[in-house]
PDB file of N, CA and C in Angstrom:
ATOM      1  N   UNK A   1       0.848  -1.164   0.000  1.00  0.00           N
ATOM      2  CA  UNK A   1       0.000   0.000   0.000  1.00  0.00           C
ATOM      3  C   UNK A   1       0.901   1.236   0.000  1.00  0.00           C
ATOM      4  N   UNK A   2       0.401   2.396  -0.630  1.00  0.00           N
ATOM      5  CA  UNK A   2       1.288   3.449  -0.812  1.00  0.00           C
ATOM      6  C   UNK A   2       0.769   4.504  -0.149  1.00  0.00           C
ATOM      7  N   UNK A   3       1.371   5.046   0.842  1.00  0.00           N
ATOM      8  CA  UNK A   3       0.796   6.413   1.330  1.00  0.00           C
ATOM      9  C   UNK A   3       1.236   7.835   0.610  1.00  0.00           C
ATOM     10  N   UNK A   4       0.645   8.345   0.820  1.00  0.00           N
ATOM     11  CA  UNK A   4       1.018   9.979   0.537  1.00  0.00           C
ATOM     12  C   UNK A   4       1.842  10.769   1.841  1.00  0.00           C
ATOM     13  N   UNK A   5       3.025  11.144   1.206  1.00  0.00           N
ATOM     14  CA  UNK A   5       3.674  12.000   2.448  1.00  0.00           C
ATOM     15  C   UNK A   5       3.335  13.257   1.972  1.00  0.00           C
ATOM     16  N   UNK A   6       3.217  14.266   3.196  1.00  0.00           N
ATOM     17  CA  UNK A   6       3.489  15.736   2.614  1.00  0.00           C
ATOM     18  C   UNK A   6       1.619  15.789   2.170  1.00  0.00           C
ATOM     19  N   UNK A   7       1.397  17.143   1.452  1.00  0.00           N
ATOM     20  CA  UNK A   7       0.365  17.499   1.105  1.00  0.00           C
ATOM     21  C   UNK A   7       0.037  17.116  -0.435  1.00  0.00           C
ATOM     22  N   UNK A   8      -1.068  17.161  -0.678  1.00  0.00           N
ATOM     23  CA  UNK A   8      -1.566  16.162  -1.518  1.00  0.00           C
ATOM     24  C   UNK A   8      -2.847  17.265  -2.576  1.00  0.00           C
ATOM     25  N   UNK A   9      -2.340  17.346  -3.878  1.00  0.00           N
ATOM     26  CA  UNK A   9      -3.304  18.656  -4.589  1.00  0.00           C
ATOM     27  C   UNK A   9      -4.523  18.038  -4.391  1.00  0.00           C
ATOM     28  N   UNK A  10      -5.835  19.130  -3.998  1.00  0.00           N
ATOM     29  CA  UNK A  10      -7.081  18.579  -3.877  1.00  0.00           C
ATOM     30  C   UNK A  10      -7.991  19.702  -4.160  1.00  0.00           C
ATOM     31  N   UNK A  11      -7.729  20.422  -5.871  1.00  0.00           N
ATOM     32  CA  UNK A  11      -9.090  21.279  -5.662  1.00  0.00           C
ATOM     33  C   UNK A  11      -8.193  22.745  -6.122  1.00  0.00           C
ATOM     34  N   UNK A  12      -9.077  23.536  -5.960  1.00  0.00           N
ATOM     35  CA  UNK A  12      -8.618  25.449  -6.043  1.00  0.00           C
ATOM     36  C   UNK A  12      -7.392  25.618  -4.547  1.00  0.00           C
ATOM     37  N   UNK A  13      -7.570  25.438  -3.704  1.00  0.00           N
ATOM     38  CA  UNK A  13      -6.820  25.776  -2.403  1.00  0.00           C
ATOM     39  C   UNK A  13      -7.720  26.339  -1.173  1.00  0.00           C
ATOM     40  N   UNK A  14      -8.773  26.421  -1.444  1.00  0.00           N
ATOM     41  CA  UNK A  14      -9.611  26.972  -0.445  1.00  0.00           C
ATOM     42  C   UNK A  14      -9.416  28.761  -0.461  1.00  0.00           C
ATOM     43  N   UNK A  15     -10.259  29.355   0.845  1.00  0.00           N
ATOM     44  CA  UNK A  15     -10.040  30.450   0.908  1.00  0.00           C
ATOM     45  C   UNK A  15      -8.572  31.330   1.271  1.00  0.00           C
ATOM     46  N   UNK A  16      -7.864  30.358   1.576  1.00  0.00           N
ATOM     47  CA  UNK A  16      -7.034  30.380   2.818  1.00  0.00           C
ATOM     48  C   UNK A  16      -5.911  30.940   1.425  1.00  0.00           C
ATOM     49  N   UNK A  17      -5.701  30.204   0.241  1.00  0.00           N
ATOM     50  CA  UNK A  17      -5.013  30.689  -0.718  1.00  0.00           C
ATOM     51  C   UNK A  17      -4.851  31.349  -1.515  1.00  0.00           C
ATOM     52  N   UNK A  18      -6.162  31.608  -1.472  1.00  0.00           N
ATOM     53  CA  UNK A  18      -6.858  32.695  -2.487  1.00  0.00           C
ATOM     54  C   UNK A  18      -8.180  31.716  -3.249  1.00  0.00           C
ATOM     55  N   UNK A  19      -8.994  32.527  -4.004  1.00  0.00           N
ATOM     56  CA  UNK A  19      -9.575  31.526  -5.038  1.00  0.00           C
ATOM     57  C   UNK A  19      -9.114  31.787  -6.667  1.00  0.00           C
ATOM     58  N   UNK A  20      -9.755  30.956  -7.403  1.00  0.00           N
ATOM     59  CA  UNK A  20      -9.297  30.986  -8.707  1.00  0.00           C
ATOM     60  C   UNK A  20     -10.693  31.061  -9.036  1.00  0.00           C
ATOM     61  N   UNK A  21     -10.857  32.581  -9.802  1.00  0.00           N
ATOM     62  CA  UNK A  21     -12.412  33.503  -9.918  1.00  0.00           C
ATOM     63  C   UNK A  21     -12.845  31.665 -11.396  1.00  0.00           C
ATOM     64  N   UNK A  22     -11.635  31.884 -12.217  1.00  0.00           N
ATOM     65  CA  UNK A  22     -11.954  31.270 -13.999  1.00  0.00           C
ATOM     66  C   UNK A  22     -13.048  29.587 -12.865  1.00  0.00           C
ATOM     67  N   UNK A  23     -11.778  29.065 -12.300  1.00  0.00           N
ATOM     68  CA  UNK A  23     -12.218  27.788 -11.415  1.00  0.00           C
ATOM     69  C   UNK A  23     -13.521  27.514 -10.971  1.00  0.00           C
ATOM     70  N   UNK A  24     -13.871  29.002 -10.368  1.00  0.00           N
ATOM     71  CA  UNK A  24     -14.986  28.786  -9.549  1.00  0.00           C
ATOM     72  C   UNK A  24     -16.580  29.283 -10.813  1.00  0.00           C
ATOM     73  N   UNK A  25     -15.887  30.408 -11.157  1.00  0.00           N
ATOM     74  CA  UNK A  25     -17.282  30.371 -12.488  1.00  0.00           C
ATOM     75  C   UNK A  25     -17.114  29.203 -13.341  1.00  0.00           C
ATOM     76  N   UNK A  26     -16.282  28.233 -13.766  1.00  0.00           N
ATOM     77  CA  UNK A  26     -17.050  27.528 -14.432  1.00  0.00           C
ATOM     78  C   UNK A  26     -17.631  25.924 -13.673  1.00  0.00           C
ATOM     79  N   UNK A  27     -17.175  26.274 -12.412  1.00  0.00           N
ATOM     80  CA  UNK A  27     -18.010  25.240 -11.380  1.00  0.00           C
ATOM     81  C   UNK A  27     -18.821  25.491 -11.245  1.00  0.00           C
ATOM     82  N   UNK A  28     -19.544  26.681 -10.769  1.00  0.00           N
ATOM     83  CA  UNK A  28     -21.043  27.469 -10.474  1.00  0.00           C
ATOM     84  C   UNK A  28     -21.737  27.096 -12.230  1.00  0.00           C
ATOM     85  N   UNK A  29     -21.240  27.350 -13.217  1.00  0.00           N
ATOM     86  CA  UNK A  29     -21.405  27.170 -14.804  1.00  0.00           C
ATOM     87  C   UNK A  29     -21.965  25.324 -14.593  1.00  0.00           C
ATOM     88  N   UNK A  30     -21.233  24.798 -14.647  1.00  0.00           N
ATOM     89  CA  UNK A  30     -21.284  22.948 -15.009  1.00  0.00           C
ATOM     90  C   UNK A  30     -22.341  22.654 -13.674  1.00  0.00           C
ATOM     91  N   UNK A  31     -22.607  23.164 -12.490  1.00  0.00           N
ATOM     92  CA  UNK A  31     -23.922  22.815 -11.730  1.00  0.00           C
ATOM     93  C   UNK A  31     -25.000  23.458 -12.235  1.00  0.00           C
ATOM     94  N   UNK A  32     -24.843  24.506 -12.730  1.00  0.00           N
ATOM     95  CA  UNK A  32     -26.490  25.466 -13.465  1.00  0.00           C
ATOM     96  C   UNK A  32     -26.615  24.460 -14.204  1.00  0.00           C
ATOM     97  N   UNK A  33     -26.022  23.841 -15.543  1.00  0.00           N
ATOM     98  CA  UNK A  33     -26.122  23.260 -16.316  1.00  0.00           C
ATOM     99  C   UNK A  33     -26.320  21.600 -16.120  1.00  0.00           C
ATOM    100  N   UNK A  34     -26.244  21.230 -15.018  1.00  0.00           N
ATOM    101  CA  UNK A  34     -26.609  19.824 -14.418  1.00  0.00           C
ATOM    102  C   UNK A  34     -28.164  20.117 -14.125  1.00  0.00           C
ATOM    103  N   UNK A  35     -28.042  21.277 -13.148  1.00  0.00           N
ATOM    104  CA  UNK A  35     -29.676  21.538 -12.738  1.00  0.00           C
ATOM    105  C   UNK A  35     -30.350  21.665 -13.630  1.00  0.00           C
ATOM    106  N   UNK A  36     -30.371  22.806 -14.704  1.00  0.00           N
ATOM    107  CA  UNK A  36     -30.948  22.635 -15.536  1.00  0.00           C
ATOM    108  C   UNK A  36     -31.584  21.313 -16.715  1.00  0.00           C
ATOM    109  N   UNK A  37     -30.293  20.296 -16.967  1.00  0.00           N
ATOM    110  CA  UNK A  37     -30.543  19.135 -17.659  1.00  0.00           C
ATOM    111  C   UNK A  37     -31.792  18.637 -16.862  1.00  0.00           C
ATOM    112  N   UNK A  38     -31.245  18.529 -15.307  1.00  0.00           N
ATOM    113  CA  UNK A  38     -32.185  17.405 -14.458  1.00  0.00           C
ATOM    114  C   UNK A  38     -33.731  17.868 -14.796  1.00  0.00           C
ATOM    115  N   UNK A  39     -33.668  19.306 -14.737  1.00  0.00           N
ATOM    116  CA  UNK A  39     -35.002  19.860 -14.741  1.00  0.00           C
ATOM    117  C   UNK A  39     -36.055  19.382 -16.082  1.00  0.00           C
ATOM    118  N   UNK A  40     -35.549  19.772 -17.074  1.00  0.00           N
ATOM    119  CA  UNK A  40     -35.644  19.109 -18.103  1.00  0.00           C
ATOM    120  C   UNK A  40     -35.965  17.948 -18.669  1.00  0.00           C
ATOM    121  N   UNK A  41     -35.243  17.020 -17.809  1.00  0.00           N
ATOM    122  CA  UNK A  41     -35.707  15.532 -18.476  1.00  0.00           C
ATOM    123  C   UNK A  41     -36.541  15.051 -17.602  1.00  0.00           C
ATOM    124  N   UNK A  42     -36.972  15.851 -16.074  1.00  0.00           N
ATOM    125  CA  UNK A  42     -38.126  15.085 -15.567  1.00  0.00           C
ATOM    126  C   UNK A  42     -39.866  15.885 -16.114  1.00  0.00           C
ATOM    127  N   UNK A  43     -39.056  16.897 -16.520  1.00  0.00           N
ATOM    128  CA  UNK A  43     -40.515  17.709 -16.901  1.00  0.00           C
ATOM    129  C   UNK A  43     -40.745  16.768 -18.698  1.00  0.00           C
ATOM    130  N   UNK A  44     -39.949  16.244 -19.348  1.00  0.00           N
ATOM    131  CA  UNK A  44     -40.533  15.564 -20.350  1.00  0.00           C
ATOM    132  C   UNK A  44     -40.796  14.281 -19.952  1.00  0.00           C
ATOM    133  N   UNK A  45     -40.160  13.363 -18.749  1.00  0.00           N
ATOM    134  CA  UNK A  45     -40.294  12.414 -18.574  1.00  0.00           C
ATOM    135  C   UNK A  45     -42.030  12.085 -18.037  1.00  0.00           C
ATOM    136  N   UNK A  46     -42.558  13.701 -17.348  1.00  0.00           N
ATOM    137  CA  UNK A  46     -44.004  13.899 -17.263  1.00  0.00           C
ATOM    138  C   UNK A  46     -45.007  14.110 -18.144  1.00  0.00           C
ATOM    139  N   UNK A  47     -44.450  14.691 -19.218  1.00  0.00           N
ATOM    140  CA  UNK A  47     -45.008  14.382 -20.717  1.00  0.00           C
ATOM    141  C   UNK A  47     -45.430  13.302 -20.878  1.00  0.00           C
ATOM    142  N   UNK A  48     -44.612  12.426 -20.786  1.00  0.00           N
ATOM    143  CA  UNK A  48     -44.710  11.251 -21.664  1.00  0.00           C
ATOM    144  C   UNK A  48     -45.186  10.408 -20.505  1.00  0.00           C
ATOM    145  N   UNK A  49     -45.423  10.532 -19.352  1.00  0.00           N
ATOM    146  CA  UNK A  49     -46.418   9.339 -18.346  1.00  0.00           C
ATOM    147  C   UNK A  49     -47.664  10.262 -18.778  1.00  0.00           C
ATOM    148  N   UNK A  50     -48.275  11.226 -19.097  1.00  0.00           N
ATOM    149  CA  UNK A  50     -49.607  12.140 -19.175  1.00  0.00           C
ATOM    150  C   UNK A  50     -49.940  11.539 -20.594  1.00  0.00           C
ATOM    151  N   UNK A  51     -49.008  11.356 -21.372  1.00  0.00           N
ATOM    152  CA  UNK A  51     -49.816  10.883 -22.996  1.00  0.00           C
ATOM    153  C   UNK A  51     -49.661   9.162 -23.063  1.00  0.00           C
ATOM    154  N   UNK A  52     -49.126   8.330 -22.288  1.00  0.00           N
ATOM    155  CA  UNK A  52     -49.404   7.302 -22.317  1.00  0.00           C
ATOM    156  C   UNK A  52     -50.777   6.414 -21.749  1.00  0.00           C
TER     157      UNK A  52
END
């Protein structure tokens, strides 16, 4: 088994390092765009139980 010594990259760095503005808008970007999909395919998935 292999451990990790020392610190280990995980992410932007938190607040503590600063943030990375590009990082974080297109994270806030790729969840709108998840929410949105989800929204989407259950409102047709209700379509289509109403016309069956």
């Amino acid at each position: 088994m292999v451990l990790p010594h020392g610190g280990v990259d995980g992410g932007d760095g938190g607040v503590a390092t600063g943030t990375d503005r590009g990082l974080a808008t297109a994270g806030a970007g790729l969840v709108g765009a998840a929410a949105l999909g989800g929204l989407v395919l259950m409102r047709r998935r209700r379509v289509d139980e109403f016309a069956a």
